[in-house]
Protein backbone atom coordinates (compact mmCIF):
# COMPACT_ATOMS: atom_id res chain seq x y z
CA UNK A 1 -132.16 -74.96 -59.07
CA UNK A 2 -135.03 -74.92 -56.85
CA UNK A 3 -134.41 -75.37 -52.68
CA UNK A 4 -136.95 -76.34 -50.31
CA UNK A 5 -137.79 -77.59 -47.02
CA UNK A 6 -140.28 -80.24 -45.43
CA UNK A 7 -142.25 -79.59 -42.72
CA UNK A 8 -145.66 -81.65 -40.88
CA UNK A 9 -145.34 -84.15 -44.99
CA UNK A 10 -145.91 -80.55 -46.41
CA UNK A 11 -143.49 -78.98 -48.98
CA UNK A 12 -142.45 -75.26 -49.34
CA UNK A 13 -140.08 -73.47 -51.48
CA UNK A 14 -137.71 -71.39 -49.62
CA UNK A 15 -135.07 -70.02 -51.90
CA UNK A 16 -134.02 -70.22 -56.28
CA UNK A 17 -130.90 -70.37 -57.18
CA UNK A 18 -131.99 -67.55 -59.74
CA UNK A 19 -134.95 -64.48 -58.66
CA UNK A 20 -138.24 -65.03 -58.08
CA UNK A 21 -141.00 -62.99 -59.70
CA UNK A 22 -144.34 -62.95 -58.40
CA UNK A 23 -147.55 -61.28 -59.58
CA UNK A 24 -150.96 -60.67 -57.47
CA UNK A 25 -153.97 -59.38 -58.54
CA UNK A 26 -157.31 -58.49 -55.79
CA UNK A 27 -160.64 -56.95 -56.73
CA UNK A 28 -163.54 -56.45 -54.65
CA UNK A 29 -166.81 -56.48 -55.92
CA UNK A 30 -169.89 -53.79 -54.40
CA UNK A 31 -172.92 -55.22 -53.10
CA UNK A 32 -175.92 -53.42 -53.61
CA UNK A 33 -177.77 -51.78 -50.69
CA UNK A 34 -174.21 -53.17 -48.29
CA UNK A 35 -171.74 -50.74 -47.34
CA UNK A 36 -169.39 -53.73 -49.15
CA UNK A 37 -165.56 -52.97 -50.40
CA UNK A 38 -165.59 -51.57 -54.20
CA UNK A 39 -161.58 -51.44 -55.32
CA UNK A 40 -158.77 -53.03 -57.73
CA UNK A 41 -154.91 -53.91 -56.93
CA UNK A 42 -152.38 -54.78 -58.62
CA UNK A 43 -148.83 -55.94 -57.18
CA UNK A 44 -145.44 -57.17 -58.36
CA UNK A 45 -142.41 -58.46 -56.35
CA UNK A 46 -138.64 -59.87 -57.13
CA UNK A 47 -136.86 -62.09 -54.42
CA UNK A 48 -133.16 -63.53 -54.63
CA UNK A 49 -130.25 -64.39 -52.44
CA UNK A 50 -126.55 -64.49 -54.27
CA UNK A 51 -123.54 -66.18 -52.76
CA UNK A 52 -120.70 -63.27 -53.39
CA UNK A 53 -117.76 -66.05 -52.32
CA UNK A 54 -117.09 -68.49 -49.80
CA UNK A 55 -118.12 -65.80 -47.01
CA UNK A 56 -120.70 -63.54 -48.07
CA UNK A 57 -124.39 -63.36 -49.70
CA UNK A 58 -126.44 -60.62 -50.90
CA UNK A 59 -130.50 -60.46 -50.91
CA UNK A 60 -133.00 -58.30 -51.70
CA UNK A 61 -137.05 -58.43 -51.99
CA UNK A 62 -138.51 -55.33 -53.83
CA UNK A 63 -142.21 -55.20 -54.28
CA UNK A 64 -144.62 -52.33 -55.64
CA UNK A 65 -148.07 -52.02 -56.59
CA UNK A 66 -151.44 -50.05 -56.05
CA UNK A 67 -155.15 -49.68 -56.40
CA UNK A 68 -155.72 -49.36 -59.85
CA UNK A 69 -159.65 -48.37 -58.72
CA UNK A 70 -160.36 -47.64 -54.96
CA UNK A 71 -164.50 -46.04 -54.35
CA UNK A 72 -164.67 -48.02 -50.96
CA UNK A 73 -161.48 -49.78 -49.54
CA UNK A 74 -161.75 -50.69 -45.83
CA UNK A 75 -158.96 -51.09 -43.25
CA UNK A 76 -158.61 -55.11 -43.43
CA UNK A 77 -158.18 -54.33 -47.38
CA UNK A 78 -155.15 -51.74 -47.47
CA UNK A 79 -151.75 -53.18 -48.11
CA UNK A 80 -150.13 -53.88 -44.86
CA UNK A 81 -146.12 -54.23 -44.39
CA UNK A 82 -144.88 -56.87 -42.39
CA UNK A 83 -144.13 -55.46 -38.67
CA UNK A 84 -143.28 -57.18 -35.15
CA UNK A 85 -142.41 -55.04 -32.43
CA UNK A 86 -141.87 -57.71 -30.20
CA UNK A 87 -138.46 -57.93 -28.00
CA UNK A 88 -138.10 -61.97 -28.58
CA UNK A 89 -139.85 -63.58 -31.39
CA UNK A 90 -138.85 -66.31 -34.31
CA UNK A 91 -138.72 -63.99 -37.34
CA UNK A 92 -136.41 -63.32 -39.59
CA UNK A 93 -135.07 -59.62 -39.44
CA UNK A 94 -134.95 -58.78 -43.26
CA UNK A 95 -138.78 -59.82 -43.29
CA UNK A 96 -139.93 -57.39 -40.83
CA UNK A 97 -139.89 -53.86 -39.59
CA UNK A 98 -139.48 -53.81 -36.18
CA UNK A 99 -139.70 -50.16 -34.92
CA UNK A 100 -143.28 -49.01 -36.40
CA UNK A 101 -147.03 -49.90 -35.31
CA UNK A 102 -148.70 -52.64 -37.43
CA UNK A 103 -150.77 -50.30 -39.42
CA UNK A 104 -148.35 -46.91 -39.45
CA UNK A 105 -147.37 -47.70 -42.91
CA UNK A 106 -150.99 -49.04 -44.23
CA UNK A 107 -152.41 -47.69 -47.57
CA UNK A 108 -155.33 -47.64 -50.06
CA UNK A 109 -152.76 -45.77 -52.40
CA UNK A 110 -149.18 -47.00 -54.32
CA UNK A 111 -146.14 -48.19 -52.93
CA UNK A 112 -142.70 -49.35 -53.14
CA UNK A 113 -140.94 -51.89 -50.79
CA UNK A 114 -137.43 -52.81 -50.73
CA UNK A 115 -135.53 -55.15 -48.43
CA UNK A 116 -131.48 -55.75 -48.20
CA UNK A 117 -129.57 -57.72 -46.80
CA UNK A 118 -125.60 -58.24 -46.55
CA UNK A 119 -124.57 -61.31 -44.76
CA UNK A 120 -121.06 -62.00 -43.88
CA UNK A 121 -119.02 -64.48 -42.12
CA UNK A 122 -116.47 -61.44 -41.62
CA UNK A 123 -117.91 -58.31 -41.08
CA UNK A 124 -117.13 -56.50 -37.90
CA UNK A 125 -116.96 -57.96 -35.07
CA UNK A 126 -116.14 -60.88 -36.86
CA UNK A 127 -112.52 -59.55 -37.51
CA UNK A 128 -111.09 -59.23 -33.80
CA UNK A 129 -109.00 -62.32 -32.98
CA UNK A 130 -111.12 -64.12 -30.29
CA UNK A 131 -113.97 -63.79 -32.22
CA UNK A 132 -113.10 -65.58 -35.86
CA UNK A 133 -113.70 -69.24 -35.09
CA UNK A 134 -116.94 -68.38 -33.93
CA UNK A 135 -119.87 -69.95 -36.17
CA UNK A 136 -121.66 -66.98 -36.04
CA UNK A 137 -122.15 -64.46 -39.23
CA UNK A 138 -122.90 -60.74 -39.07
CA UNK A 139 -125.77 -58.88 -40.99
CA UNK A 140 -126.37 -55.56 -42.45
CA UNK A 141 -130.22 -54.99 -42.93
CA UNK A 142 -131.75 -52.19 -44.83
CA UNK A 143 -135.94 -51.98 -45.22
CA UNK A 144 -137.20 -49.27 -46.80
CA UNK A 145 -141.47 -48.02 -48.19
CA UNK A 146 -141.86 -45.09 -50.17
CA UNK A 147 -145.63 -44.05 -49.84
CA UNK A 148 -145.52 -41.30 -52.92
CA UNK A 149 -148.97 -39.96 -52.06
CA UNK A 150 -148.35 -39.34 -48.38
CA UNK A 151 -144.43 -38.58 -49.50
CA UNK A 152 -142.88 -40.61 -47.18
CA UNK A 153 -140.10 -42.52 -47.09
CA UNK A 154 -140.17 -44.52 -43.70
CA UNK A 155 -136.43 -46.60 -43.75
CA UNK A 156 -134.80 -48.94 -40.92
CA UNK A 157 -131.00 -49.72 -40.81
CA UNK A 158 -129.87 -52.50 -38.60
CA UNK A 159 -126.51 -54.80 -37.78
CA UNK A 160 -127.38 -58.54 -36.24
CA UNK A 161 -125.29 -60.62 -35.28
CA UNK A 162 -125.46 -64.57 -34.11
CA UNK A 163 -126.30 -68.00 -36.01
CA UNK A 164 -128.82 -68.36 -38.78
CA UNK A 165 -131.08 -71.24 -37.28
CA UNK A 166 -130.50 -71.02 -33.76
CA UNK A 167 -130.24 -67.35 -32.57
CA UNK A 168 -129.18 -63.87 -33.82
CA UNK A 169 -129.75 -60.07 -32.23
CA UNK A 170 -129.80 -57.43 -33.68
CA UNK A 171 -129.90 -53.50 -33.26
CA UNK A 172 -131.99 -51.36 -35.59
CA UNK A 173 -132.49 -47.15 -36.09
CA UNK A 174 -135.45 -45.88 -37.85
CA UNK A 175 -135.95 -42.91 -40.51
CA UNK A 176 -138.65 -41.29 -41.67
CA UNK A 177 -137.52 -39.15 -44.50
CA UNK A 178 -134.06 -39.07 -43.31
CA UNK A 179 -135.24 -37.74 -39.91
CA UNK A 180 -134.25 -39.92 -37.01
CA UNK A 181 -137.21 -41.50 -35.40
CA UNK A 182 -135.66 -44.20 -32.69
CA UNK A 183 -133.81 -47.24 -31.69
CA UNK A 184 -134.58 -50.64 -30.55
CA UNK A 185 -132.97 -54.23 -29.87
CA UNK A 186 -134.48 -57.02 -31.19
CA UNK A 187 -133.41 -60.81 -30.86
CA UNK A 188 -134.89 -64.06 -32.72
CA UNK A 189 -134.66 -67.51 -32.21
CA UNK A 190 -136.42 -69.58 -35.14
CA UNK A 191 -136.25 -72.34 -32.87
CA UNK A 192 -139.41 -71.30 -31.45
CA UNK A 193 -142.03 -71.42 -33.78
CA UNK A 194 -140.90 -75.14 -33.91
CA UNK A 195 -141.29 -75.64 -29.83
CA UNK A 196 -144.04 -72.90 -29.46
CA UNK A 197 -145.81 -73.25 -33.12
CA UNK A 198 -148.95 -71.88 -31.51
CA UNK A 199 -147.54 -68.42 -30.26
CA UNK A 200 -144.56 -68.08 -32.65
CA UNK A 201 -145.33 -68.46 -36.10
């Protein structure tokens, strides 16, 4: 079973009732006498959501690759990670790191990317009286890169709390190889790439 949504008469897939596998391949081709990018990558991924009950759902997204042949590989050609470091945005927080620079994690080399996520209508806070006929759900987040050649392992934790479509906050810890690095708040509202499409996308 496939599950998708509508948006301006277009069509796009959002989840599969079983994983998704997806393969890309890049090369860049040298230009004689141009200071052009010369390199090969390869990348695999796996994304799926499973219902664990009534109450609870599991996803991950894992994806690894590398450059198979790398003489010249500019900047705009490494593989990048997802990152927003903004306070209020319309992102989802499994999607994202939100504690690191946009191009911290950046490399020309191989990599390995995992994303969880544990989603719960009773969690934590979820369990105190006043608070269980409340729609909202609580997450666990886990995102996680392993750069082998740099050997670093750069990892962010977080807890969010609120409802899927309209709002959720969250609070997030980052790790680089174990060490504590910092702390942040973040909070989304989807809403807004819907009102604002041409400063939240």
């Amino acid at each position: 079973e496939f599950y998708y949504r509508v948006r301006n008469g277009r069509k796009s897939y959002s989840h599969s009732k079983y994983p998704t596998f997806s393969a890309r391949f890049a090369q860049a081709f040298p230009i004689e006498g141009l200071q052009s990018a010369s390199y090969k990558m390869l990348e695999f991924s796996i994304n799926h959501s499973i219902r664990l009950g009534y109450y609870d759902q599991f996803s991950y997204y894992v994806n690894a690759g590398g450059f198979l042949h790398s003489d010249r590989v500019w900047l705009n050609d490494f593989k990048h990670f997802r990152t927003n470091s903004l306070f209020v945005s319309s992102s989802e927080f499994s999607k994202e790191f939100a504690l690191i620079d946009n191009y911290w994690l950046s490399t020309n080399k191989q990599w390995l990317q995992a994303n969880v996520k544990y989603r719960s209508d009773f969690l934590f806070l979820k369990n105190l009286p006043f608070m269980q006929k409340s729609i909202m759900s609580e997450s666990v987040h886990l995102l996680s890169v392993w750069l082998p050649d740099q050997k670093n392992v750069y990892t962010e934790v977080g807890y969010s709390i609120g409802v899927d479509m309209i709002g959720r906050a969250a609070i997030y810890a980052g790790f680089n190889n174990s060490e504590y690095q910092r702390i942040g708040f973040r909070i989304t509202i989807p809403l807004l790439s819907q009102l604002y499409p041409k400063i939240f996308r």
